[in-house]
PDB file of N, CA and C in Angstrom:
ATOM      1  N   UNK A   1     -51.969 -20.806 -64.646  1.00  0.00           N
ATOM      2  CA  UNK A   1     -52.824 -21.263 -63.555  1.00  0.00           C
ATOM      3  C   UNK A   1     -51.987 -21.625 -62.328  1.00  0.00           C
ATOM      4  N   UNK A   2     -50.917 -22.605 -62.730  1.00  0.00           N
ATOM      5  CA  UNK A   2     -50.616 -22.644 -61.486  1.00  0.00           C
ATOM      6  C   UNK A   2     -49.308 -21.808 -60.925  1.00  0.00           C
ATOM      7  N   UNK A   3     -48.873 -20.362 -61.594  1.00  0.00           N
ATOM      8  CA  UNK A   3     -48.434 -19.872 -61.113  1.00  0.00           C
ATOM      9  C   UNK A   3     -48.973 -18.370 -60.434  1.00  0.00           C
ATOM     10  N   UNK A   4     -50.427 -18.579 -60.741  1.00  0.00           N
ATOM     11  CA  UNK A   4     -51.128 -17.591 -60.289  1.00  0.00           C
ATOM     12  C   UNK A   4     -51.655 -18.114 -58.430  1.00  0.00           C
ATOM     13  N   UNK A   5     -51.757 -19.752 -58.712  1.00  0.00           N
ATOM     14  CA  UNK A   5     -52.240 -19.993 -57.343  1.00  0.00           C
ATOM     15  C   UNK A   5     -50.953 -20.170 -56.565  1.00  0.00           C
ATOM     16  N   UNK A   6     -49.714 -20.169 -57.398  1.00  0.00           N
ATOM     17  CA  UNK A   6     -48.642 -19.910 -56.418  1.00  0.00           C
ATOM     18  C   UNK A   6     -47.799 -18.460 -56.130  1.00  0.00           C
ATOM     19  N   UNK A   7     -48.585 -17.413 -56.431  1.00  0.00           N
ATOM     20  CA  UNK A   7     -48.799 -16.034 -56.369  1.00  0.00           C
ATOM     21  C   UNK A   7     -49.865 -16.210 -54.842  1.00  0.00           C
ATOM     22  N   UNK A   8     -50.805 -16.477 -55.068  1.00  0.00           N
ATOM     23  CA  UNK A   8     -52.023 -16.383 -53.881  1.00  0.00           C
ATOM     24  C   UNK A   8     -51.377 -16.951 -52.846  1.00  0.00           C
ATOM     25  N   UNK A   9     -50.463 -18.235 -53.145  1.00  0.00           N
ATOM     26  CA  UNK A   9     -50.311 -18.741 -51.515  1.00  0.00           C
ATOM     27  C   UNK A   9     -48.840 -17.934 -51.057  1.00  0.00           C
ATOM     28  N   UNK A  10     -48.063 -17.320 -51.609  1.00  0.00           N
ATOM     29  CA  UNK A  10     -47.137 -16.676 -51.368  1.00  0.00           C
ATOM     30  C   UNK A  10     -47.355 -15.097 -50.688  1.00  0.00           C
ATOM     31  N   UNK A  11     -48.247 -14.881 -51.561  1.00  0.00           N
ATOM     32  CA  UNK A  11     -48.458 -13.450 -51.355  1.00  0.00           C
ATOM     33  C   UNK A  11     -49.798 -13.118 -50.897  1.00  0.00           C
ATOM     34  N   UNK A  12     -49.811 -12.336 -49.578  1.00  0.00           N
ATOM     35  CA  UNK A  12     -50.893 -12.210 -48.382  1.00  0.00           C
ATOM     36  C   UNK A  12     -52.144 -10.999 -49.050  1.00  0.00           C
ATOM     37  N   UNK A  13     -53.006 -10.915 -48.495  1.00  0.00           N
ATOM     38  CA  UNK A  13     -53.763  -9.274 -48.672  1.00  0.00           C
ATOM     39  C   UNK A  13     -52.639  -8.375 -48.744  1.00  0.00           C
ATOM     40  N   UNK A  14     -52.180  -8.259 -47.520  1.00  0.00           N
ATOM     41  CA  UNK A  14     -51.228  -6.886 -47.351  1.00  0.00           C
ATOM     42  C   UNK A  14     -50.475  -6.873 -48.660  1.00  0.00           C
ATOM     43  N   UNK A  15     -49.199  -7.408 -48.986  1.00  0.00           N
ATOM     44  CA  UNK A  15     -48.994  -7.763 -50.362  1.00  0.00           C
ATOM     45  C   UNK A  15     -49.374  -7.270 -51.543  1.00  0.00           C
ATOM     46  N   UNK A  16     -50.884  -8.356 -51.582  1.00  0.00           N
ATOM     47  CA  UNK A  16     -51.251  -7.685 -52.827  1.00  0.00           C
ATOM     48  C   UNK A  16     -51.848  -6.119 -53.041  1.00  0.00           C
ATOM     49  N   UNK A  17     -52.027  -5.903 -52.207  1.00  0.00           N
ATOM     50  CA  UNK A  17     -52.639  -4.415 -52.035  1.00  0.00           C
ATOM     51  C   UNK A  17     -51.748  -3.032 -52.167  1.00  0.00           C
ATOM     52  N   UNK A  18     -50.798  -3.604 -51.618  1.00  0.00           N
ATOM     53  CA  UNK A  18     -49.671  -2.989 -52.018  1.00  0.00           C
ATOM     54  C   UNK A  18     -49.399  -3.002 -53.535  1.00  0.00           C
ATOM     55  N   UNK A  19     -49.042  -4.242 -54.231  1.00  0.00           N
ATOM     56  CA  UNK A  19     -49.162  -4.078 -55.764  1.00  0.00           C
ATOM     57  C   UNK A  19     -49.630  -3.758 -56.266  1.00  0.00           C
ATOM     58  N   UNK A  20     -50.586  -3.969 -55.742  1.00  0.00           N
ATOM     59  CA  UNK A  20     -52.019  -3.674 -56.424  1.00  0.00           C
ATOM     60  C   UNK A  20     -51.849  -1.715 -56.702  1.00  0.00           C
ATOM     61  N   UNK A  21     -51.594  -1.123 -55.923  1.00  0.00           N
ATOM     62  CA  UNK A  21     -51.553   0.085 -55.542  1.00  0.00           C
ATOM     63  C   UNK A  21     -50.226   0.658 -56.315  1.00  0.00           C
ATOM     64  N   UNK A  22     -49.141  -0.362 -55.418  1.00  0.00           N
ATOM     65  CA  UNK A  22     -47.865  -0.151 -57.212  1.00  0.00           C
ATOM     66  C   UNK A  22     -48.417   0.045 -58.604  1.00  0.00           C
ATOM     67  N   UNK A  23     -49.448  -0.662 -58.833  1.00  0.00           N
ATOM     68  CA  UNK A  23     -49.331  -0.692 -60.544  1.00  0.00           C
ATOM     69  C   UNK A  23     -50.127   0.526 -60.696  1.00  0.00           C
ATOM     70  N   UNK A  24     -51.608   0.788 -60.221  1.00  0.00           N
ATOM     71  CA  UNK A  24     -52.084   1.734 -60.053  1.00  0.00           C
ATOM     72  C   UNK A  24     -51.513   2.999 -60.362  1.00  0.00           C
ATOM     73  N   UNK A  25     -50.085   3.613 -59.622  1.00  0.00           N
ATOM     74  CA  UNK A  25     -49.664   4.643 -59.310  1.00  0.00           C
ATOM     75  C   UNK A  25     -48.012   4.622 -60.811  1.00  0.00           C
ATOM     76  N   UNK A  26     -48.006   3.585 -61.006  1.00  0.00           N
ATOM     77  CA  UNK A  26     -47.424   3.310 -62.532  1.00  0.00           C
ATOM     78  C   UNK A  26     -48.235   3.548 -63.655  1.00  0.00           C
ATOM     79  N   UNK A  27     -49.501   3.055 -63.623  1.00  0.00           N
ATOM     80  CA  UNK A  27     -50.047   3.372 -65.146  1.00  0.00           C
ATOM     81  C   UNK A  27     -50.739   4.722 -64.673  1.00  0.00           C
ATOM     82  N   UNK A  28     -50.650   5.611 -63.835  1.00  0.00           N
ATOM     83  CA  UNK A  28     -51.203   6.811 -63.509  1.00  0.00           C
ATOM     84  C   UNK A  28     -49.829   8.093 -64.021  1.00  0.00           C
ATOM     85  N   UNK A  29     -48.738   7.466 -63.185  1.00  0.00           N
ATOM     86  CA  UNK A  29     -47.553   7.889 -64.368  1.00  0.00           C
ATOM     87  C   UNK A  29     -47.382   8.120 -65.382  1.00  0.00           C
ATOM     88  N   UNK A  30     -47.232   6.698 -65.939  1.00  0.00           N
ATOM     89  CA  UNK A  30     -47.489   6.728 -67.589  1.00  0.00           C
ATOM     90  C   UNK A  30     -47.844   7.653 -68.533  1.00  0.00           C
ATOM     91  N   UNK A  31     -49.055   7.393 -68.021  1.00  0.00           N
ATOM     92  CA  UNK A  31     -50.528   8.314 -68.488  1.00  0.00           C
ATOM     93  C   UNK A  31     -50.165   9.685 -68.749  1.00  0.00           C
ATOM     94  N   UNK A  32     -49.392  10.222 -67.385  1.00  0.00           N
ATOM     95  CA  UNK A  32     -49.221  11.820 -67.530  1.00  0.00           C
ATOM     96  C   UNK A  32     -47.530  11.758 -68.031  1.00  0.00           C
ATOM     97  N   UNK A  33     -46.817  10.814 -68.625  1.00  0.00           N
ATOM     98  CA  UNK A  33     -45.355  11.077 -69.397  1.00  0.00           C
ATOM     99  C   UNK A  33     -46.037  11.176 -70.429  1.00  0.00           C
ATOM    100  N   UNK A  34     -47.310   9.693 -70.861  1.00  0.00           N
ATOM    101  CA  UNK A  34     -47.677  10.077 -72.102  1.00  0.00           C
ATOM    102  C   UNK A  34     -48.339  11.495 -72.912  1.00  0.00           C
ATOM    103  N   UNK A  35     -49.108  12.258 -71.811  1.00  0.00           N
ATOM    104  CA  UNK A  35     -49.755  13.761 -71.390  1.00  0.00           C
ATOM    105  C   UNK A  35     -48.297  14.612 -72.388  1.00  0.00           C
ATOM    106  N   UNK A  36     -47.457  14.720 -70.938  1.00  0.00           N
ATOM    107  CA  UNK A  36     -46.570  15.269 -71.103  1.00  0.00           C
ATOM    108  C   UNK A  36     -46.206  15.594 -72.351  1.00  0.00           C
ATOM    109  N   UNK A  37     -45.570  14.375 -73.134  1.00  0.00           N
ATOM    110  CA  UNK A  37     -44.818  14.417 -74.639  1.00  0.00           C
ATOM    111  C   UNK A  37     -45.270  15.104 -75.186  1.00  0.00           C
ATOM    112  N   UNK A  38     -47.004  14.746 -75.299  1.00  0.00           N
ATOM    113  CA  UNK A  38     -47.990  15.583 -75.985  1.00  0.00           C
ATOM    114  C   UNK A  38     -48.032  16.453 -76.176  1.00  0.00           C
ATOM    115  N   UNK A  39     -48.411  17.151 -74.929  1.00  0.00           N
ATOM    116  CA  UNK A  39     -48.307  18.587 -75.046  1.00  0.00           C
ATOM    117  C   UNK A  39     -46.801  19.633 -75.446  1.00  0.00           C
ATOM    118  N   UNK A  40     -46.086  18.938 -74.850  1.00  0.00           N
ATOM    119  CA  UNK A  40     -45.045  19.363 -75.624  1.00  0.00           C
ATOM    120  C   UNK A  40     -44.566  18.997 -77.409  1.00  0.00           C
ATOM    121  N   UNK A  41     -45.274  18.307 -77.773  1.00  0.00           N
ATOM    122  CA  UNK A  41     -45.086  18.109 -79.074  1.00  0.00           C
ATOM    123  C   UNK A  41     -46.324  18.996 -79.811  1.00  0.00           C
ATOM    124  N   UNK A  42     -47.357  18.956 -79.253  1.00  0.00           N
ATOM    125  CA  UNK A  42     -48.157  20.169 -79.472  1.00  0.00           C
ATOM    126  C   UNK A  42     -47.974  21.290 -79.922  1.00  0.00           C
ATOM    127  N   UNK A  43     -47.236  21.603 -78.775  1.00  0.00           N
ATOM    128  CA  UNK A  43     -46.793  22.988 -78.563  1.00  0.00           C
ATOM    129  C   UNK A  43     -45.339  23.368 -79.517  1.00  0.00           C
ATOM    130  N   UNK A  44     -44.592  22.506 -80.141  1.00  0.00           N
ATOM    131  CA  UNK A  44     -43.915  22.438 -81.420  1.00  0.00           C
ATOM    132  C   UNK A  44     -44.580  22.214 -82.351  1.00  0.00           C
ATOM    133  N   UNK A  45     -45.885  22.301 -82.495  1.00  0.00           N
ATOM    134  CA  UNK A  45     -46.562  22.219 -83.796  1.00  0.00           C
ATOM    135  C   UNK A  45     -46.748  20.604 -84.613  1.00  0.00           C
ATOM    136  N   UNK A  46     -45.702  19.557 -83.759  1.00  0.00           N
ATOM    137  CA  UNK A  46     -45.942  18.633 -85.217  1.00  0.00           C
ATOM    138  C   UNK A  46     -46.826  17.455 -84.562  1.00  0.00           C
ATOM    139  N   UNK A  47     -47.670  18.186 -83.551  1.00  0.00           N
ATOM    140  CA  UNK A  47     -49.214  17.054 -83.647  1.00  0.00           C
ATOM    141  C   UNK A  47     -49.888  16.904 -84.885  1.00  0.00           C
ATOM    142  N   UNK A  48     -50.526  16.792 -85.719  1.00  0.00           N
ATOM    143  CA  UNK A  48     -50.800  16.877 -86.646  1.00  0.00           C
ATOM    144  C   UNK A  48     -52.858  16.715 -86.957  1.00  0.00           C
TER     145      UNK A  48
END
């Protein structure tokens, strides 16, 4: 709690929107390394 309201008074709109948009474009990443493996493990047969 109170390091979330000392997140808010530190950090502006602009800020968070930006992070906000960081994490966004990280778990959108992710997502397609996790894709990735896949299909390449697929495509070696030992999906199962």
């Amino acid at each position: 709690m109170v390091m979330s309201l000392l997140l808010t008074v530190l950090v502006d709109q602009h800020w968070f929107g930006l992070v906000l948009v960081g994490s966004q474009i990280a778990l959108i990443c992710s997502v397609f390394a996790l894709l990735l493996i896949w299909w390449v493990e697929w495509r070696n047969g030992r999906v199962w």
